[in-house]
PDB file of N, CA and C in Angstrom:
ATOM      1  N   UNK A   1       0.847  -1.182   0.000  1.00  0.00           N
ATOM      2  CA  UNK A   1       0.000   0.000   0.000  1.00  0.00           C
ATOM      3  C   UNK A   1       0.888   1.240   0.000  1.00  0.00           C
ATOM      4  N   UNK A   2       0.674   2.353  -0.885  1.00  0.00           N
ATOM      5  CA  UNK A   2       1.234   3.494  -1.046  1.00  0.00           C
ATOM      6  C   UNK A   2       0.765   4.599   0.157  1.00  0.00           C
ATOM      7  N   UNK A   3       1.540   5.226   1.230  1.00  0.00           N
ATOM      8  CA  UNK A   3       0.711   6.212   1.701  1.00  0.00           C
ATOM      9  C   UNK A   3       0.806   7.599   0.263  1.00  0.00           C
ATOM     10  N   UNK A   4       0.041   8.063   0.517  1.00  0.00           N
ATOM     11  CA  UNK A   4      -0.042   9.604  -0.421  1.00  0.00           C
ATOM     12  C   UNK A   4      -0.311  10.584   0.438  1.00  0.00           C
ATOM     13  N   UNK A   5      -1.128  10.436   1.245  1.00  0.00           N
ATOM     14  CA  UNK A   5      -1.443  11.728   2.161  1.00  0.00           C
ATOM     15  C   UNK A   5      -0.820  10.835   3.696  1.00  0.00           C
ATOM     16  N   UNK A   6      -0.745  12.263   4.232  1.00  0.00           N
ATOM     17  CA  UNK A   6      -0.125  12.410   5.913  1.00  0.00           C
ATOM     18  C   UNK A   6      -1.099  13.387   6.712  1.00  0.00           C
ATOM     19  N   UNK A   7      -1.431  12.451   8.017  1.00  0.00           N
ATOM     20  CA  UNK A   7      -2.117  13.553   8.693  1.00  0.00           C
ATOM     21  C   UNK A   7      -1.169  14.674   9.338  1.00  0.00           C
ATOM     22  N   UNK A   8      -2.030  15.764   9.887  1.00  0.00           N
ATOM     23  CA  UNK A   8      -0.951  16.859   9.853  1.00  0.00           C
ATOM     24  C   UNK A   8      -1.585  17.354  11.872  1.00  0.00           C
ATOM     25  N   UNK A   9      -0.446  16.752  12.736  1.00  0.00           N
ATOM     26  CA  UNK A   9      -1.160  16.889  14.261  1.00  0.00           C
ATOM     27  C   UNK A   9      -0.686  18.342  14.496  1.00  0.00           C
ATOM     28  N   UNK A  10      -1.322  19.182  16.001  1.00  0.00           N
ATOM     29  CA  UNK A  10      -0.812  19.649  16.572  1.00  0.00           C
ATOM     30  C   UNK A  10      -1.665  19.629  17.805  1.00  0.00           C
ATOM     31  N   UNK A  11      -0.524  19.175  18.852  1.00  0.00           N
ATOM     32  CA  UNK A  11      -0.816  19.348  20.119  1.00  0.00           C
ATOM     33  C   UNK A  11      -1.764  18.161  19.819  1.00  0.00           C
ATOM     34  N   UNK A  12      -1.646  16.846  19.577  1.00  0.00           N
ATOM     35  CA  UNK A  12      -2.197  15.957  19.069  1.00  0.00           C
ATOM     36  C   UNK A  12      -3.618  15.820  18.654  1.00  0.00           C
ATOM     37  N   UNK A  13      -4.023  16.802  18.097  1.00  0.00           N
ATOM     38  CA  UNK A  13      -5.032  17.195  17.226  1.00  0.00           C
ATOM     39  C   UNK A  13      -5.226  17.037  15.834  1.00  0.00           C
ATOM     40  N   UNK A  14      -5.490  16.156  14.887  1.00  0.00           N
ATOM     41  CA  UNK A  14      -5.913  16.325  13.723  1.00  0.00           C
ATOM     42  C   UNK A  14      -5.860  18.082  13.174  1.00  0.00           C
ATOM     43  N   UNK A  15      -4.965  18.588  12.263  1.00  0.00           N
ATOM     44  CA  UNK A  15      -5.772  19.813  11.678  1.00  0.00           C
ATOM     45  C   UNK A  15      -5.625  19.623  10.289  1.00  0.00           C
ATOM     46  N   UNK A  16      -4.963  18.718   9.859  1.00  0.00           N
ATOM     47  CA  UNK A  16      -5.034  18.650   8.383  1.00  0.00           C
ATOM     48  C   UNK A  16      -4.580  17.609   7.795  1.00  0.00           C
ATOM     49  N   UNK A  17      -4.805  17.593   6.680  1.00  0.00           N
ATOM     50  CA  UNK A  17      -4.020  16.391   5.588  1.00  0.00           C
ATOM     51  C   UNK A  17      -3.109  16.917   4.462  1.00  0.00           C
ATOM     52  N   UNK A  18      -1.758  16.650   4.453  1.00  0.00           N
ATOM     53  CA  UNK A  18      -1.118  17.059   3.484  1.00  0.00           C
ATOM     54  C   UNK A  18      -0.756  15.659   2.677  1.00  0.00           C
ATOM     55  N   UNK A  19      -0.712  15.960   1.290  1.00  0.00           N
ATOM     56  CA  UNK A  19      -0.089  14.719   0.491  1.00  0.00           C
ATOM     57  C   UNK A  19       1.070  14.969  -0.311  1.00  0.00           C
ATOM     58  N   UNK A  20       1.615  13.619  -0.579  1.00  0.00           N
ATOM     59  CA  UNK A  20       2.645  14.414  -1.380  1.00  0.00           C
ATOM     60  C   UNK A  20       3.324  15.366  -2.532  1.00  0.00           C
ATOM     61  N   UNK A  21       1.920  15.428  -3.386  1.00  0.00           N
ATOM     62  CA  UNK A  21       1.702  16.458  -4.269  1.00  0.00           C
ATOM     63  C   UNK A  21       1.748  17.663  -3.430  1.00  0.00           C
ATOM     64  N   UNK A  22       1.740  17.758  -2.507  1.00  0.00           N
ATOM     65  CA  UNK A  22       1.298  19.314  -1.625  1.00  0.00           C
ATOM     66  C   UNK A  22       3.023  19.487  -1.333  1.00  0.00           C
ATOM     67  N   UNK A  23       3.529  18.628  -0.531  1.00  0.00           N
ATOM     68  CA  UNK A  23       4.978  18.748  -0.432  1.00  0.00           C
ATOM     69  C   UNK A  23       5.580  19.109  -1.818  1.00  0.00           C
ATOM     70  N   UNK A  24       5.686  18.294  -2.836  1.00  0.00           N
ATOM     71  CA  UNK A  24       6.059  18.196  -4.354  1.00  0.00           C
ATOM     72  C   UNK A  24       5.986  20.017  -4.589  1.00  0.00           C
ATOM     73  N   UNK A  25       5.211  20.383  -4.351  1.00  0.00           N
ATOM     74  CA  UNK A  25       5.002  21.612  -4.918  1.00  0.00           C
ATOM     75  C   UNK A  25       5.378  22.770  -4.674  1.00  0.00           C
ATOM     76  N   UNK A  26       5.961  22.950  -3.234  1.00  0.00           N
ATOM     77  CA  UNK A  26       6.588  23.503  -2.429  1.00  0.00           C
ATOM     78  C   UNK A  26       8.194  23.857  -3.506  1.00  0.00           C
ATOM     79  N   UNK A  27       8.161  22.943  -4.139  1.00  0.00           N
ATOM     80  CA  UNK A  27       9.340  23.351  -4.746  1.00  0.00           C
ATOM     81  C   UNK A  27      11.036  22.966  -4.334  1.00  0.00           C
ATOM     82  N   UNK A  28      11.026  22.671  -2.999  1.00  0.00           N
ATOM     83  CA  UNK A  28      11.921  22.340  -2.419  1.00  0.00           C
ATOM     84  C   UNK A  28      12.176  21.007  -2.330  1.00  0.00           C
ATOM     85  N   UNK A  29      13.007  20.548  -2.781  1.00  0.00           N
ATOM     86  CA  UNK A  29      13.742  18.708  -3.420  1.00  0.00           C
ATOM     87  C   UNK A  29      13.905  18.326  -2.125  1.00  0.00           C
ATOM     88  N   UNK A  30      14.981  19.036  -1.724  1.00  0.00           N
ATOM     89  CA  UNK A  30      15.095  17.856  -0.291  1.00  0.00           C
ATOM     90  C   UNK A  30      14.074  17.914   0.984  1.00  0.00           C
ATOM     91  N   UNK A  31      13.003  18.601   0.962  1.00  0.00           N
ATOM     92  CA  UNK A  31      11.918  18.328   1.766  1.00  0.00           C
ATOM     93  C   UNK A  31      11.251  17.537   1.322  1.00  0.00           C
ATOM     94  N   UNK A  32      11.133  17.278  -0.337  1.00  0.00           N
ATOM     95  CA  UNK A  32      10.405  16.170  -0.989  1.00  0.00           C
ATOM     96  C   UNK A  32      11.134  14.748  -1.167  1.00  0.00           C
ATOM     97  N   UNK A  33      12.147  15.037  -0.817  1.00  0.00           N
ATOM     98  CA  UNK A  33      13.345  13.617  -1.366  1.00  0.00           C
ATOM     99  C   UNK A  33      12.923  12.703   0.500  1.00  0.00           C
ATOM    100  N   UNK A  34      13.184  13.871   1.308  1.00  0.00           N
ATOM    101  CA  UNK A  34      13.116  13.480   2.970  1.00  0.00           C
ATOM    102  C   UNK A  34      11.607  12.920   3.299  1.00  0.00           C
ATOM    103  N   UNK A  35      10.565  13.552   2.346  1.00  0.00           N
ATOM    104  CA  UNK A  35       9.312  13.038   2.283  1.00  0.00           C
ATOM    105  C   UNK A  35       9.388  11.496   2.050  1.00  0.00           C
ATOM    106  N   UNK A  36       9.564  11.837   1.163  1.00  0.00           N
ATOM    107  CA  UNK A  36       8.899  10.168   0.400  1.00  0.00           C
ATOM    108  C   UNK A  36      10.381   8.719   1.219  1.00  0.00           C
ATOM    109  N   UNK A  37      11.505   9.534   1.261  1.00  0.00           N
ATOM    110  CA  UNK A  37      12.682   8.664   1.774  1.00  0.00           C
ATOM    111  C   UNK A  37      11.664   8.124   2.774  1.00  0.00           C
ATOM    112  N   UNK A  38      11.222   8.788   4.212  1.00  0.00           N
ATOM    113  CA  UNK A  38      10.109   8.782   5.526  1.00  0.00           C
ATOM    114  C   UNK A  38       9.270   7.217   5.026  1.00  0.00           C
ATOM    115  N   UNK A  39       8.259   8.050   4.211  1.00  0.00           N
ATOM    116  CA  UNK A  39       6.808   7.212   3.934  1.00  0.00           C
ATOM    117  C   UNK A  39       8.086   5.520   3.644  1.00  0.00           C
ATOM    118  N   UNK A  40       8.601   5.715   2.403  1.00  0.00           N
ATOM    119  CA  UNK A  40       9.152   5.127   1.890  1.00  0.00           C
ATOM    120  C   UNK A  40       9.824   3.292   2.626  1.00  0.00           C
ATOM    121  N   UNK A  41       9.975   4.005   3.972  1.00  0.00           N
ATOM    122  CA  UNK A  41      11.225   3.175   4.724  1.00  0.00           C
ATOM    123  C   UNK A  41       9.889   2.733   5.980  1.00  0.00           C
ATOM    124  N   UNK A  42       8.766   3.195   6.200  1.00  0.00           N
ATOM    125  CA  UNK A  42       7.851   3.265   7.267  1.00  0.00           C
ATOM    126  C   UNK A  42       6.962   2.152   6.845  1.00  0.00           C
ATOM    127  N   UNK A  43       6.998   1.168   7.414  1.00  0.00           N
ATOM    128  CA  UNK A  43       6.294  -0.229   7.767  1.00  0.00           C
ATOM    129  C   UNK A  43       6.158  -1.300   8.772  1.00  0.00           C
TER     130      UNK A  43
END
């Protein structure tokens, strides 16, 4: 199973869902490389 989206806590609260298109877009490689490396290695 692929994750694509990540919930997004604070103060262990649900406030959002980001996916990796949302990271992707940001523009910035190694926040996206550190993304998916994360999901990637997490099982």
């Amino acid at each position: 199973t692929k994750v694509r989206r990540v919930p997004v806590l604070e103060d262990g609260q649900l406030v959002g869902i980001i996916s990796q298109a949302d990271v992707a877009a940001t523009g910035d490689d190694d926040v996206t490389g550190d993304l998916v490396e994360i999901i990637s290695t997490a099982s």
